[in-house]
N, C-alpha and C. Protein backbone atom coordinates (compact mmCIF):
# COMPACT_ATOMS: atom_id res chain seq x y z
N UNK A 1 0.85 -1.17 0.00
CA UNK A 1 0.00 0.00 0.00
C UNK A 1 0.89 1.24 0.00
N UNK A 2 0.54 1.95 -0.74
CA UNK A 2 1.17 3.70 -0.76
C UNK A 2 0.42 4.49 -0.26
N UNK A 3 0.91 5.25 0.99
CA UNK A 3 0.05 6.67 1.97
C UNK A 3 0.74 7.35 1.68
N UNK A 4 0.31 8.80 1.15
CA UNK A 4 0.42 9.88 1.09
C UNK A 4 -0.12 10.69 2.58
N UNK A 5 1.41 10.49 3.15
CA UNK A 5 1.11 11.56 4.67
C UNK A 5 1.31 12.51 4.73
N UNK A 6 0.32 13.46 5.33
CA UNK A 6 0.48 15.42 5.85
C UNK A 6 0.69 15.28 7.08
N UNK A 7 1.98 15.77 7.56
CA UNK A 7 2.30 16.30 8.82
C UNK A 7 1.89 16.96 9.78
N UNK A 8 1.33 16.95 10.96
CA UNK A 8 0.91 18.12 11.65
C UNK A 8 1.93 19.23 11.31
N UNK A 9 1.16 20.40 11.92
CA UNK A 9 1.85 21.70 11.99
C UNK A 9 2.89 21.20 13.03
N UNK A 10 4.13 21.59 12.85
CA UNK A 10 5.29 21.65 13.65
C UNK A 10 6.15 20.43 13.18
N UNK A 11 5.67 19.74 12.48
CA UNK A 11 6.43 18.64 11.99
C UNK A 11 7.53 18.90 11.35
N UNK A 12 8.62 18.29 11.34
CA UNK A 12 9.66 18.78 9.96
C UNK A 12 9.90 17.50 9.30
N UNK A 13 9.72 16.52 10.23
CA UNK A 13 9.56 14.81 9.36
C UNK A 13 8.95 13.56 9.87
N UNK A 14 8.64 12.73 9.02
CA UNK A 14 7.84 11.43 9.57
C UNK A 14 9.18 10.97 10.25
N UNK A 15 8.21 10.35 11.53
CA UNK A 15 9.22 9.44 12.33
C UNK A 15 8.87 8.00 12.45
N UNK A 16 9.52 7.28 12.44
CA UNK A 16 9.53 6.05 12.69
C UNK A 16 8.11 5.43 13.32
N UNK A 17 8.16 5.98 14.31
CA UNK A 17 6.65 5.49 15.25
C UNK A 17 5.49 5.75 14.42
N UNK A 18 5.50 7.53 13.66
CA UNK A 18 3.90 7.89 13.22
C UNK A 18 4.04 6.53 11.93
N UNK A 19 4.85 6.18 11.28
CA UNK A 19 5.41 5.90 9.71
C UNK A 19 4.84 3.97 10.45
N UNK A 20 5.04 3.77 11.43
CA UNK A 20 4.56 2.71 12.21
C UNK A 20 3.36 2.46 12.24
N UNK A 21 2.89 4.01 12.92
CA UNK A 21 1.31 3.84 13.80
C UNK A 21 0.23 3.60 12.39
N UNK A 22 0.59 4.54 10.69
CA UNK A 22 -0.25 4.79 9.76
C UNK A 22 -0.22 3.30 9.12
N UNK A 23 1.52 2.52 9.33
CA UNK A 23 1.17 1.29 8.53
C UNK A 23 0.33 0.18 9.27
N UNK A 24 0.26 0.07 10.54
CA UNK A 24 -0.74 -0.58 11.28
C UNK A 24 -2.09 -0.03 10.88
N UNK A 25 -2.39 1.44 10.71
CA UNK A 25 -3.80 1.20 10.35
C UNK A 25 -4.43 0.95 8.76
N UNK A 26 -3.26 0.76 7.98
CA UNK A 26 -3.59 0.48 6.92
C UNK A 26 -3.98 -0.83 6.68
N UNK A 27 -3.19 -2.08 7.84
CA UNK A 27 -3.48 -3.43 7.60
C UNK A 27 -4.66 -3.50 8.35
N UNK A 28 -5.00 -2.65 9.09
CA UNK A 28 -6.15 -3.29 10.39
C UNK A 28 -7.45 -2.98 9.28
N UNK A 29 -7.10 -2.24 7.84
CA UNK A 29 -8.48 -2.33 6.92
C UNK A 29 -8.62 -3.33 5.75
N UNK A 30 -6.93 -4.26 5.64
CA UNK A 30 -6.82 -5.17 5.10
C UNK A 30 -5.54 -6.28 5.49
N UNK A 31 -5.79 -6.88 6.25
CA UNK A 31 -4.93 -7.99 7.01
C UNK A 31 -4.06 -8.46 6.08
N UNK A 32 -4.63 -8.75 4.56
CA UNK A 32 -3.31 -9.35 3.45
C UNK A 32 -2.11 -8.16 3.34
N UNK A 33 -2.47 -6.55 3.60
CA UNK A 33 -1.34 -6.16 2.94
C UNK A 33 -0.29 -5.81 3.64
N UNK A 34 1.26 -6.52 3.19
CA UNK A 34 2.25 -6.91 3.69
C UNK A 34 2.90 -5.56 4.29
N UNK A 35 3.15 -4.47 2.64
CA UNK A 35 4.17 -3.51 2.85
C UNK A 35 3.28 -2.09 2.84
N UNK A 36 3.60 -1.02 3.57
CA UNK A 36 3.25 0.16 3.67
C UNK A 36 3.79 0.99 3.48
N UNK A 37 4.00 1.70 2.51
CA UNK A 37 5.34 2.94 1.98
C UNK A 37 4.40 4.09 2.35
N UNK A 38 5.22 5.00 2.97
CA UNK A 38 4.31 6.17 3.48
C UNK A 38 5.54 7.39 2.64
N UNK A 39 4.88 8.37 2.24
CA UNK A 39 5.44 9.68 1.87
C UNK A 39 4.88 10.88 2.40
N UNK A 40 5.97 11.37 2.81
CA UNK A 40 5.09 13.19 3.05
C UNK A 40 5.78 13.98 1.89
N UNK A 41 5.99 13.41 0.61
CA UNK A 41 6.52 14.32 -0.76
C UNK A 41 5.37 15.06 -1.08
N UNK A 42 5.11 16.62 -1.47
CA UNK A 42 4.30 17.13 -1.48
C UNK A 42 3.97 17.17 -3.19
N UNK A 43 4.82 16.56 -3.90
CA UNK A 43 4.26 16.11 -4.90
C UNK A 43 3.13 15.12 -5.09
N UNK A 44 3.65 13.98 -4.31
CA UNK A 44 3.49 12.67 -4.05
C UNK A 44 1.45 13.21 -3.56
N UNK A 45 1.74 14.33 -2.18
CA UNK A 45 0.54 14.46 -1.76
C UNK A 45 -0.67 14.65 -2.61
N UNK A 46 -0.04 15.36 -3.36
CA UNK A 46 -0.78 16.80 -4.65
C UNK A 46 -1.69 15.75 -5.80
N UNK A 47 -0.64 14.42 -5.57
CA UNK A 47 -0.89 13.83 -7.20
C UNK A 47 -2.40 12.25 -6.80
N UNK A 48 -1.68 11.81 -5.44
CA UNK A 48 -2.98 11.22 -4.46
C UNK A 48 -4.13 11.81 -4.76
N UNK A 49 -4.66 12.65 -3.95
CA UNK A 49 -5.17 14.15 -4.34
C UNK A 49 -5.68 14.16 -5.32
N UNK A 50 -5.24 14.19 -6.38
CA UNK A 50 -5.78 14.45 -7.80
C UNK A 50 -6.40 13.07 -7.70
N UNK A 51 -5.84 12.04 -7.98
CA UNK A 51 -6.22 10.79 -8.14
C UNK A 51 -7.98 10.55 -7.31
N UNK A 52 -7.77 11.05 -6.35
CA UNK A 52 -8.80 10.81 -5.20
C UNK A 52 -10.41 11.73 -5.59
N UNK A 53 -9.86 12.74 -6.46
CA UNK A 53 -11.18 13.77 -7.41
C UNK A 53 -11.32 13.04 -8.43
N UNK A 54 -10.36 12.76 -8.79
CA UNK A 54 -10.35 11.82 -10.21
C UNK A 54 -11.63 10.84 -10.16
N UNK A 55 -11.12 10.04 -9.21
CA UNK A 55 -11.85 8.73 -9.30
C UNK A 55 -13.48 9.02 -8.36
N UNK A 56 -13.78 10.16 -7.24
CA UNK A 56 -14.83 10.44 -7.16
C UNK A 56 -15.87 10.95 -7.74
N UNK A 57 -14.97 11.63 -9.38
CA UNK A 57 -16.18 12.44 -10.71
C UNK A 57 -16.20 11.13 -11.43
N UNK A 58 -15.75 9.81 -11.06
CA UNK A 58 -16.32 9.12 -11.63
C UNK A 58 -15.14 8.73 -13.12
N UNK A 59 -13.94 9.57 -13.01
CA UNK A 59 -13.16 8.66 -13.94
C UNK A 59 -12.90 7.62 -13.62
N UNK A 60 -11.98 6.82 -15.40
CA UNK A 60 -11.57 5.31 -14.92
C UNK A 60 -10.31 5.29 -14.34
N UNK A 61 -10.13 4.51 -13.23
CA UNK A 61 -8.67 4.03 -13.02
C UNK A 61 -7.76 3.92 -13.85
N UNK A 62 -7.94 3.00 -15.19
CA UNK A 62 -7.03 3.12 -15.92
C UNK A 62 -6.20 3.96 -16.54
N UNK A 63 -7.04 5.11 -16.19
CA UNK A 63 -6.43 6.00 -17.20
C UNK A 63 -5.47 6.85 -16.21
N UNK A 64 -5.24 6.49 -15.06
CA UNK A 64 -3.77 6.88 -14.98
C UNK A 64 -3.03 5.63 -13.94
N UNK A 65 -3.18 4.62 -14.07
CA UNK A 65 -2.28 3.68 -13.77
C UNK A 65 -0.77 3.68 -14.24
N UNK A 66 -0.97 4.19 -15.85
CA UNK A 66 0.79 4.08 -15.88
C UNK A 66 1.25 5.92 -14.90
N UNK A 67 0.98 6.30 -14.94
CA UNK A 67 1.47 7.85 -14.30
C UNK A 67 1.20 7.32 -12.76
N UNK A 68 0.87 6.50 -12.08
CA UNK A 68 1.04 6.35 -10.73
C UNK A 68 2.22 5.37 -10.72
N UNK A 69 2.29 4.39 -11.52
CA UNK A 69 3.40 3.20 -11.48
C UNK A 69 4.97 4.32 -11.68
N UNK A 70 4.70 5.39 -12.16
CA UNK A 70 6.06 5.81 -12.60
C UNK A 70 6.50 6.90 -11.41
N UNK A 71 5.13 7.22 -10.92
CA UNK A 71 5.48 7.88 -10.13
C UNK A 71 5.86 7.03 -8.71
N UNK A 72 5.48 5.96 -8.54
CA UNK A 72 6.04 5.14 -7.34
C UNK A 72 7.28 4.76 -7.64
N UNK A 73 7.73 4.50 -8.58
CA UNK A 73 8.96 4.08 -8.78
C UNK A 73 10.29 5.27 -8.65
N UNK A 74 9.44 6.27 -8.87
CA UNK A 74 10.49 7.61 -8.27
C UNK A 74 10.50 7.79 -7.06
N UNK A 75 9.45 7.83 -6.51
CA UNK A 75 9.37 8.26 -4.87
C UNK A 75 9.61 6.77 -3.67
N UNK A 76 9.42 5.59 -4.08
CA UNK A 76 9.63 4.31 -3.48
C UNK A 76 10.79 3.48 -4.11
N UNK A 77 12.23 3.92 -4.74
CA UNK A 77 12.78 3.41 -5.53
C UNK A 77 12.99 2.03 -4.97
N UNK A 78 12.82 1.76 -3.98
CA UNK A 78 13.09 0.30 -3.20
C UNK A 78 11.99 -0.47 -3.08
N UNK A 79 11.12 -0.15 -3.41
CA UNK A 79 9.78 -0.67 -3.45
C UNK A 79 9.84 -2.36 -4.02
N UNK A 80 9.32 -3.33 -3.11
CA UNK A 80 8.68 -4.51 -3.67
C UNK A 80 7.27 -4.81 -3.91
């Protein structure tokens, strides 16, 4: 799973624990998923975001699957 995280005010970076606490609640909504890559890239945020209007006016997924795959592969270069 990929989270796009916003920091509280005063934050200057994800720490270990919050980067912890968000991937625990990502499995507690699906027990199969293994890995949790979290970003606070404000690109990364911007483009979620879009995705998230996108798909609530009712576009298709497909049509930006390759622009999310390329964009994970920039921001998760270690990604499995």
């Amino acid at each position: 799973a990929y989270v796009a995280a916003v920091l509280d005010d005063g934050q200057s970076q994800l720490s270990r624990e919050i980067e912890d606490q968000i991937a625990s609640k990502v499995r507690e909504t699906d027990p199969t998923i293994q890995n949790v890559y979290v970003s606070t890239n404000p690109d990364f945020i911007d483009r979620i975001n879009a995705y998230v209007r996108d798909v609530q006016q009712g576009r298709p997924v497909a049509g930006f699957v390759k622009e999310f795959n390329e964009m994970v592969q920039r921001i998760f270069p270690n990604a499995q």
